[in-house]
N, C-alpha and C. Protein backbone atom coordinates (compact mmCIF):
# COMPACT_ATOMS: atom_id res chain seq x y z
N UNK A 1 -69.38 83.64 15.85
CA UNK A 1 -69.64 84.23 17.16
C UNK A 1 -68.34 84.30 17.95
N UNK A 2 -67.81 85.34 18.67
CA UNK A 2 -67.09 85.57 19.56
C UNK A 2 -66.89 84.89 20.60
N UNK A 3 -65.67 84.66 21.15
CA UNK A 3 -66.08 83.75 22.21
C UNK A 3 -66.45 84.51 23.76
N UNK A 4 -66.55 85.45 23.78
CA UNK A 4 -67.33 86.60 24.66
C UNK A 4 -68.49 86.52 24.45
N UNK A 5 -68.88 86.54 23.44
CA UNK A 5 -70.53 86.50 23.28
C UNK A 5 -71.12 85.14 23.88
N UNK A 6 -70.59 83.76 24.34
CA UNK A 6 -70.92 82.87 24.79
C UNK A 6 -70.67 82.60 25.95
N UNK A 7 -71.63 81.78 26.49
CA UNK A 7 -72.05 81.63 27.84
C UNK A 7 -70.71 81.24 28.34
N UNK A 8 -70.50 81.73 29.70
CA UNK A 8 -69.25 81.40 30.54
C UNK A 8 -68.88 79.68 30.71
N UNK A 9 -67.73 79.49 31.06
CA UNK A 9 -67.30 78.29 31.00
C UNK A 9 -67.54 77.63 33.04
N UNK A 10 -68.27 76.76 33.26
CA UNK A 10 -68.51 76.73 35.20
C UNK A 10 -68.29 75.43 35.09
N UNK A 11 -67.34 75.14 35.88
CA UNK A 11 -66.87 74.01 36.84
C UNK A 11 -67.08 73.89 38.20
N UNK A 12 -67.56 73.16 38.70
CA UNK A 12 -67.94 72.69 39.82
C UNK A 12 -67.10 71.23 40.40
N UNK A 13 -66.06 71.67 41.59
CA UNK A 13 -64.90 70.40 41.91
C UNK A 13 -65.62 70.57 43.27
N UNK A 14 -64.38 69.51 43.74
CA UNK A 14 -64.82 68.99 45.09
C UNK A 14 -63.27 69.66 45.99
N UNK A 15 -62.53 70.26 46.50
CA UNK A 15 -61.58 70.19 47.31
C UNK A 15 -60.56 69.55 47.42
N UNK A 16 -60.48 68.47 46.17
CA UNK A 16 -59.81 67.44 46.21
C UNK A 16 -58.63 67.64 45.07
N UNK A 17 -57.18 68.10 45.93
CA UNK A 17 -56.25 68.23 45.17
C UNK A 17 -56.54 67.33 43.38
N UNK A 18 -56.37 66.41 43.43
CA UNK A 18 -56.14 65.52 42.65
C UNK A 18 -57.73 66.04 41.32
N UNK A 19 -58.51 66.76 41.62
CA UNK A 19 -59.02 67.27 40.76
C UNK A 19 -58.36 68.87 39.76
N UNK A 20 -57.52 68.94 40.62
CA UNK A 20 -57.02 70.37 40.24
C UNK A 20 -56.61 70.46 38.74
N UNK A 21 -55.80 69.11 38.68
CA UNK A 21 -55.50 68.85 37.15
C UNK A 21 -56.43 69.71 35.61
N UNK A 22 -57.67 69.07 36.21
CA UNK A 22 -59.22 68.89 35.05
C UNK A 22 -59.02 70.71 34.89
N UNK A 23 -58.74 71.46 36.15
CA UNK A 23 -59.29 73.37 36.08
C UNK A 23 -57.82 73.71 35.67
N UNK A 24 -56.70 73.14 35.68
CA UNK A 24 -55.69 73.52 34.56
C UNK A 24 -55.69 73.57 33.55
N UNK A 25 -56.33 72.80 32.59
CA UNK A 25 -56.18 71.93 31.17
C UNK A 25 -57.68 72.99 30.80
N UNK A 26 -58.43 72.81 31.91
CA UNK A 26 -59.42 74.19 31.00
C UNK A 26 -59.13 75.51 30.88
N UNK A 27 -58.25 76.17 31.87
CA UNK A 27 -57.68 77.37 31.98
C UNK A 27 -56.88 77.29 30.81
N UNK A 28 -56.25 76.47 30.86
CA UNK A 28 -54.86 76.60 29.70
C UNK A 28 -55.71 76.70 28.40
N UNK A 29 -56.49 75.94 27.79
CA UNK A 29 -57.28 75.57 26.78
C UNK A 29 -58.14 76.91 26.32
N UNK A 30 -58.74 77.50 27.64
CA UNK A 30 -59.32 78.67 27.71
C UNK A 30 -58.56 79.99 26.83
N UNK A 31 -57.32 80.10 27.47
CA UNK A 31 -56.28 80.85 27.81
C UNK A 31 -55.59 81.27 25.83
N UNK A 32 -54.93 79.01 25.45
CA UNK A 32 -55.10 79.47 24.52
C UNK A 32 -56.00 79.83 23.42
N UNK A 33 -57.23 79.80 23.50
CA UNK A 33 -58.53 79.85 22.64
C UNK A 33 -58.61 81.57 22.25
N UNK A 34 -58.34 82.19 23.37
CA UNK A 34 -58.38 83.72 23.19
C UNK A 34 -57.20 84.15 23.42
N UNK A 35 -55.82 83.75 22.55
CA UNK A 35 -54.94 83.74 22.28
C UNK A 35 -53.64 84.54 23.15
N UNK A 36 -53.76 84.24 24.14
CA UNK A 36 -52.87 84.30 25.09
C UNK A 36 -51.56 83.32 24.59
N UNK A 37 -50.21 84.06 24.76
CA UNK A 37 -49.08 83.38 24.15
C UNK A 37 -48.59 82.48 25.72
N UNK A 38 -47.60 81.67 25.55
CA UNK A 38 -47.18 80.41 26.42
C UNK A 38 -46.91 81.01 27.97
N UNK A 39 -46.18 82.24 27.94
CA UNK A 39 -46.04 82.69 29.31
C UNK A 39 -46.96 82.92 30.08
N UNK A 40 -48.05 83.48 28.90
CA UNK A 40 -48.77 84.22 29.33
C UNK A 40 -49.97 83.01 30.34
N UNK A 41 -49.97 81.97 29.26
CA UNK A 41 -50.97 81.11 29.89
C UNK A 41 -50.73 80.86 31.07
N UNK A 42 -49.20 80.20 31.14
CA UNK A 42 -48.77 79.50 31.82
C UNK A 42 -48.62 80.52 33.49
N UNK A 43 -48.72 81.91 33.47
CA UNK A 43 -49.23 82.46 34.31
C UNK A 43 -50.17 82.52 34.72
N UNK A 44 -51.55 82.80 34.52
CA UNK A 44 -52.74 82.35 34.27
C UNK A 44 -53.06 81.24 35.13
N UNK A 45 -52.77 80.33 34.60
CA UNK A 45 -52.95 78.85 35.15
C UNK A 45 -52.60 78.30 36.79
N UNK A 46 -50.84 79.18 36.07
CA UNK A 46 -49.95 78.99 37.79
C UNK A 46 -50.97 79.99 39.01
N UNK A 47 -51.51 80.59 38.33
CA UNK A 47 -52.31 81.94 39.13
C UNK A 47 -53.10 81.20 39.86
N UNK A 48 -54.33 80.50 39.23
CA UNK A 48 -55.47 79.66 39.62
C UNK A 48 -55.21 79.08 40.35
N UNK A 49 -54.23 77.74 40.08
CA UNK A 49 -53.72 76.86 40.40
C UNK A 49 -53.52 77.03 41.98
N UNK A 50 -52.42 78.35 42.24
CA UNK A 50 -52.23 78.47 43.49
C UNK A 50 -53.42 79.19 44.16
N UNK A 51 -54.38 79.54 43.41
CA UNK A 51 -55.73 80.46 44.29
C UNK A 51 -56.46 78.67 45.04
N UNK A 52 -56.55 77.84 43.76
CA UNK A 52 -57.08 76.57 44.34
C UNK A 52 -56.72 75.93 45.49
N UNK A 53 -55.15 76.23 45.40
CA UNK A 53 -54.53 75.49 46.69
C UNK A 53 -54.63 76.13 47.77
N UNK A 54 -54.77 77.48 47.90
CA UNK A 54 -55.05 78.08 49.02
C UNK A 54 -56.25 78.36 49.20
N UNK A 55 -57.46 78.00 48.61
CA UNK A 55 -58.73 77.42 49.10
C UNK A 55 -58.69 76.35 49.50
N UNK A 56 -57.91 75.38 49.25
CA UNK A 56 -58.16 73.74 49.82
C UNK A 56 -57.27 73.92 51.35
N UNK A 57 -56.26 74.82 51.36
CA UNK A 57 -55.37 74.80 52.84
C UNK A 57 -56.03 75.46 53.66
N UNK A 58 -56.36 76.54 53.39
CA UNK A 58 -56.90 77.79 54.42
C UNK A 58 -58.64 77.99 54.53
N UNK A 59 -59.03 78.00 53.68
CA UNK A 59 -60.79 78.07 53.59
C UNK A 59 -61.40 76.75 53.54
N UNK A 60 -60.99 75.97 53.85
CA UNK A 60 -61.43 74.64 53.63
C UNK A 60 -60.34 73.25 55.18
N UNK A 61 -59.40 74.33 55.21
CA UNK A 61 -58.23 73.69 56.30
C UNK A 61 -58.20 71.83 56.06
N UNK A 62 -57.93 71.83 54.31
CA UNK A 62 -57.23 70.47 53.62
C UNK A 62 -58.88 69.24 53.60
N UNK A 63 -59.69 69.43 54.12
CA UNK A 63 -60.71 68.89 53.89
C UNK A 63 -61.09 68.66 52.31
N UNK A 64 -61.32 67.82 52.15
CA UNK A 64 -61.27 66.89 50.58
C UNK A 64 -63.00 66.84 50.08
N UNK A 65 -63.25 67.36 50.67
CA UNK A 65 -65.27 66.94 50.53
C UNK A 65 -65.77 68.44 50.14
N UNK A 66 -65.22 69.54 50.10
CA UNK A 66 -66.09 70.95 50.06
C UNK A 66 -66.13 71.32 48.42
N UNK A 67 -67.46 72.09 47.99
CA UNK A 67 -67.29 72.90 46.89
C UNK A 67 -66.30 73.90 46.44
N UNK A 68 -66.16 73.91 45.56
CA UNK A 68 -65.48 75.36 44.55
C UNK A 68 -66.51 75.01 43.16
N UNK A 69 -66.52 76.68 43.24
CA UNK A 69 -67.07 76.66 41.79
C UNK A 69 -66.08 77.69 41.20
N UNK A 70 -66.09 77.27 40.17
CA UNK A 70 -65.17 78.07 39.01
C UNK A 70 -65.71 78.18 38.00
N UNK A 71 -65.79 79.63 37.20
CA UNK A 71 -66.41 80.47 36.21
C UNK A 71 -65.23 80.74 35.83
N UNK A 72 -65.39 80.44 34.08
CA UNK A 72 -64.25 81.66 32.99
C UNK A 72 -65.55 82.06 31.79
N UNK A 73 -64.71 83.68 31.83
CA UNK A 73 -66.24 84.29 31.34
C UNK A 73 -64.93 85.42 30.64
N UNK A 74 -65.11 86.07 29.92
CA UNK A 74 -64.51 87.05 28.98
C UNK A 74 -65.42 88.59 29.59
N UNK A 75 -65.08 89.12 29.74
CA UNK A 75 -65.63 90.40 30.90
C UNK A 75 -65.34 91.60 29.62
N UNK A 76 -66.28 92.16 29.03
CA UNK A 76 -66.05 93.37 28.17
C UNK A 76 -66.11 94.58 29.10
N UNK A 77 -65.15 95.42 28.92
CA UNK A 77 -65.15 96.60 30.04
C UNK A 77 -64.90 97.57 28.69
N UNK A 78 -65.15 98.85 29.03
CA UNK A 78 -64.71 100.41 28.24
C UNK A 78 -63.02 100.19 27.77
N UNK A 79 -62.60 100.00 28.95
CA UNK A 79 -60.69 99.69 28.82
C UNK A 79 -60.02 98.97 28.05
N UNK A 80 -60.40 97.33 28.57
CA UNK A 80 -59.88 97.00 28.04
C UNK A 80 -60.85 95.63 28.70
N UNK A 81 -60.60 94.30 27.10
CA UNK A 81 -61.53 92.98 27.77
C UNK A 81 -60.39 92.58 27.98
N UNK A 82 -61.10 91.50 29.15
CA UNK A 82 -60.05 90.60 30.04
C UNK A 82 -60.61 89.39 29.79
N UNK A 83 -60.10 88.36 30.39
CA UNK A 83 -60.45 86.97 31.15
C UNK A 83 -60.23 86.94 31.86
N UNK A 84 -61.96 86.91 33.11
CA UNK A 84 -61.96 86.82 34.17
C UNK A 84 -62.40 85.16 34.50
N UNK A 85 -61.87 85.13 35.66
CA UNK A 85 -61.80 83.95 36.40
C UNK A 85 -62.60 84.48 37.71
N UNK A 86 -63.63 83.72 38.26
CA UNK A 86 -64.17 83.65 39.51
C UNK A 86 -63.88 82.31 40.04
N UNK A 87 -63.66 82.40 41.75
CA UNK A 87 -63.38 81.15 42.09
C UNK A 87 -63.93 81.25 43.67
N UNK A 88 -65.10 80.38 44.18
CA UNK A 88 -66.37 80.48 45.02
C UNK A 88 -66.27 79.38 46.20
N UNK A 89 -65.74 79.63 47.04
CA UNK A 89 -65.56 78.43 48.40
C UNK A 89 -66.31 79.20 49.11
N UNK A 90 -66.96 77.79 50.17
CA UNK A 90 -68.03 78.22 51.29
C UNK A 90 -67.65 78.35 52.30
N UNK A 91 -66.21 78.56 52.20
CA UNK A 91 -65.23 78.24 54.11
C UNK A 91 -65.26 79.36 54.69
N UNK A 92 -63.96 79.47 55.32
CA UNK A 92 -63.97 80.56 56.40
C UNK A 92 -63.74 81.49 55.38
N UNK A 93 -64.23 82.86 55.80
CA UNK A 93 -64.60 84.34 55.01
C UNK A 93 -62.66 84.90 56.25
N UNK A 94 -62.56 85.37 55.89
CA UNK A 94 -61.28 86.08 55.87
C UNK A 94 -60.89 87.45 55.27
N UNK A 95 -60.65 88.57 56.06
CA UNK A 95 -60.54 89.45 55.66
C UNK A 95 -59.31 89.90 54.79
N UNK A 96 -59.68 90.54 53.14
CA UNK A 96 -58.54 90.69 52.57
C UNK A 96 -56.91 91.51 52.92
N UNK A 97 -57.75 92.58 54.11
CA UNK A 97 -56.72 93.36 54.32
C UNK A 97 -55.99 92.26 55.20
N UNK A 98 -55.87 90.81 55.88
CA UNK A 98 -55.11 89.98 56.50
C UNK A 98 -54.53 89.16 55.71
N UNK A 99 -55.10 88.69 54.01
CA UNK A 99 -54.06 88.04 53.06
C UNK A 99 -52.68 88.65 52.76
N UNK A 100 -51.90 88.17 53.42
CA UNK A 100 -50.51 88.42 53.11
C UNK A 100 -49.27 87.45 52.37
N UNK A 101 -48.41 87.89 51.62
CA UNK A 101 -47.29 86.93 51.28
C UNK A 101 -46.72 87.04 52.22
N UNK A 102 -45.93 85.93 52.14
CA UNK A 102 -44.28 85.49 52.94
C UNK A 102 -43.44 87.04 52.64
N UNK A 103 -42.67 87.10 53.51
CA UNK A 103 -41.49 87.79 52.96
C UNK A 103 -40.62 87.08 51.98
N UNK A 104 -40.63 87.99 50.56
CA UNK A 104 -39.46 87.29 49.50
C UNK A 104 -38.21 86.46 49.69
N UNK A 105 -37.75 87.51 50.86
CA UNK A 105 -36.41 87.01 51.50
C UNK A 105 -36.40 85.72 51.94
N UNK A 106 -37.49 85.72 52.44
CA UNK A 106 -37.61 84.11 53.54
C UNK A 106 -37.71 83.01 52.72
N UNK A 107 -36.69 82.69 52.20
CA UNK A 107 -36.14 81.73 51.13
C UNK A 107 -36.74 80.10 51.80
N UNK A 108 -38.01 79.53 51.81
CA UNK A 108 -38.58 78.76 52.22
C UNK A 108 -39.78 77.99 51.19
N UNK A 109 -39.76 76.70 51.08
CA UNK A 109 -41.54 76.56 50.33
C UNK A 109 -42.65 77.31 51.18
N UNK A 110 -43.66 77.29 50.02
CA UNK A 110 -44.83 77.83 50.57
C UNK A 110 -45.08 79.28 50.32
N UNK A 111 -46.16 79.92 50.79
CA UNK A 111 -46.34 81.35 51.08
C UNK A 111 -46.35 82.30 50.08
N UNK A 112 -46.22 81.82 49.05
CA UNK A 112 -45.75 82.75 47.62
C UNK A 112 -47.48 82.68 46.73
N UNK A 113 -48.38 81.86 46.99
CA UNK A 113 -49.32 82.20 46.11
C UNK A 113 -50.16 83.50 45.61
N UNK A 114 -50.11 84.71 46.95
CA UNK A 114 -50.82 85.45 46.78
C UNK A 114 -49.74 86.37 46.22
N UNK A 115 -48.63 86.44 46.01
CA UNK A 115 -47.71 87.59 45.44
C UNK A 115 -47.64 86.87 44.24
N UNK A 116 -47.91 85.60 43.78
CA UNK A 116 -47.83 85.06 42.07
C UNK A 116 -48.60 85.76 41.29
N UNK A 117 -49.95 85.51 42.43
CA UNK A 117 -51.18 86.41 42.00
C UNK A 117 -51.67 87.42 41.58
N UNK A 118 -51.03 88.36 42.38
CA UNK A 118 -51.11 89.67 42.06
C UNK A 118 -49.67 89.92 41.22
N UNK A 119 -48.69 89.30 40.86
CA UNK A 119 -47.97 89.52 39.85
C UNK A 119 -48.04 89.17 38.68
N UNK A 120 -48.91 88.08 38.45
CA UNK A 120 -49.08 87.83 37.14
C UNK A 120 -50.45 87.61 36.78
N UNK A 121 -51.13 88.17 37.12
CA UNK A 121 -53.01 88.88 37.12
C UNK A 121 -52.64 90.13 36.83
N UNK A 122 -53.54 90.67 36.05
CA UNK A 122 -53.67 92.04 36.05
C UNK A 122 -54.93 92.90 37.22
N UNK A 123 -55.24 92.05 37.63
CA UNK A 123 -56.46 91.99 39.18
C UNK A 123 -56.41 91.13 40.00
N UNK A 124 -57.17 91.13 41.05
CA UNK A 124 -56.57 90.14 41.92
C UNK A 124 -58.10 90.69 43.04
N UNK A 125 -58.89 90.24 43.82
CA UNK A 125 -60.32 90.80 43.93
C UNK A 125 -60.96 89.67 45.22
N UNK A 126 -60.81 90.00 46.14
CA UNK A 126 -61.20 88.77 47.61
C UNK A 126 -62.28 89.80 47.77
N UNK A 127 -63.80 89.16 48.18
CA UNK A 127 -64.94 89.80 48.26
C UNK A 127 -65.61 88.33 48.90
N UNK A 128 -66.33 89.17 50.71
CA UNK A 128 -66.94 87.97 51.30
C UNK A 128 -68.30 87.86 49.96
N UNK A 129 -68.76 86.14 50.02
CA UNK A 129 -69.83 85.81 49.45
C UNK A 129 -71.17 85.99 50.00
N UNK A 130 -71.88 86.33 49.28
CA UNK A 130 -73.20 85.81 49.73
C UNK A 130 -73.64 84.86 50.81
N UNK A 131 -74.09 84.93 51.49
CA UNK A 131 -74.18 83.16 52.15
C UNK A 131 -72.75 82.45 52.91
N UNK A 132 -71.63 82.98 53.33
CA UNK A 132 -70.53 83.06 53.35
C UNK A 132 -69.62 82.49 52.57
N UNK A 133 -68.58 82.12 52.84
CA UNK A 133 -67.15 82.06 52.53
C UNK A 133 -66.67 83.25 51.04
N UNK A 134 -65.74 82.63 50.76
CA UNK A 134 -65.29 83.99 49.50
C UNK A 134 -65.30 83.93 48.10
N UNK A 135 -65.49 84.92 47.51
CA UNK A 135 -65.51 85.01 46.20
C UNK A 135 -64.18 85.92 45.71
N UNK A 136 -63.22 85.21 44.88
CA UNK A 136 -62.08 85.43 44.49
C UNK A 136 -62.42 85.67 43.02
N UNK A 137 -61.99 87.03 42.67
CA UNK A 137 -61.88 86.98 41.31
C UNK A 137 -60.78 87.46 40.41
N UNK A 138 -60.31 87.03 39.66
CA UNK A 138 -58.75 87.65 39.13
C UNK A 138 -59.25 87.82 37.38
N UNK A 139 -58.37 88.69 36.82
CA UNK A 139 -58.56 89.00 35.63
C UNK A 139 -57.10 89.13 34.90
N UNK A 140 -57.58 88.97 33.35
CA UNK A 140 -55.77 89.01 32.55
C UNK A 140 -56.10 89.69 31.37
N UNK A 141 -56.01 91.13 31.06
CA UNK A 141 -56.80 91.80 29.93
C UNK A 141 -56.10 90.81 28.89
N UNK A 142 -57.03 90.81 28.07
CA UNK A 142 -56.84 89.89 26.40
C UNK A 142 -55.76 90.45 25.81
N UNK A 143 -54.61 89.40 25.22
CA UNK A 143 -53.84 90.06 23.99
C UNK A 143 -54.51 90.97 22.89
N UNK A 144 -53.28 92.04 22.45
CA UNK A 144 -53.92 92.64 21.81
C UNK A 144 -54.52 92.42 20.19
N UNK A 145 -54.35 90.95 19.31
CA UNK A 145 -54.92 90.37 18.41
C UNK A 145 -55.72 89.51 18.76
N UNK A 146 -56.37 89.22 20.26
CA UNK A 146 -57.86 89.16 20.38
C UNK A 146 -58.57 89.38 20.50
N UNK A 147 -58.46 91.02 20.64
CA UNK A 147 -58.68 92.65 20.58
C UNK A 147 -59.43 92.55 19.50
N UNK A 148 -58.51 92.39 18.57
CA UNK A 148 -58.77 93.02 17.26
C UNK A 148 -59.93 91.89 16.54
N UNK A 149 -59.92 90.91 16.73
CA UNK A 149 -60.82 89.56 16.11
C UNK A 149 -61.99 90.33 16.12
């Protein structure tokens, strides 16, 4: 069996940096299972990683007690399959056209997650939730010899 053909992979954390670790090691694991090469993961991951942290700063404003749920699910499209990632906080809903990066220039920490994002995603997808806060979804079409499997 394919690993598309099986049920999506859902994690359910708490807000709490120090869990972030556990949704790396599955992304990565994920990542290499449907054979994504080292950069590739390691984009991927860094992608999440910083979507997580800017749910715990901004939709959550560092509070350690709130949900995320996280889905990895293999998404068959006409185009091309991806691995999609959904990622589900109940905080403040925020409009996408106001997510912005830092300016590049502004040689500072911080501010760089949402330009990682959309640079090393092949999607990138802020949609208010149901019931509020947001539903983030990013995608990384599959190498092309997991294509072929």
């Amino acid at each position: 069996m394919m690993w598309s053909e099986q049920a999506p992979i859902s994690l359910r954390i708490f807000s709490l940096p120090a869990q972030l670790p556990v949704v790396r090691a599955a992304v990565e694991k994920t990542c290499e299972l449907l054979g994504f090469d080292d950069q590739t993961t390691g984009q991927v991951v860094l992608s999440v990683d910083e979507a997580l942290t800017n749910i715990i700063k901004h939709a959550y404003k560092s509070a350690c007690d709130r949900p995320i749920e996280i889905e990895l699910s293999v998404l068959e499209t006409e185009a091309l399959p991806a691995l999609r990632i959904s990622l589900r906080d109940y905080g403040c809903w925020v409009d996408p056209s106001l997510i912005r990066s830092r300016d590049l220039h502004d040689i500072r920490p911080g501010g760089l997650g949402v330009h990682i994002m959309k640079n090393c995603m092949d999607s990138v997808d802020y949609r208010q939730a149901d019931g509020g806060g947001t539903l983030l979804t990013m995608t990384k079409n599959l190498p092309v010899q997991a294509r072929e499997a």
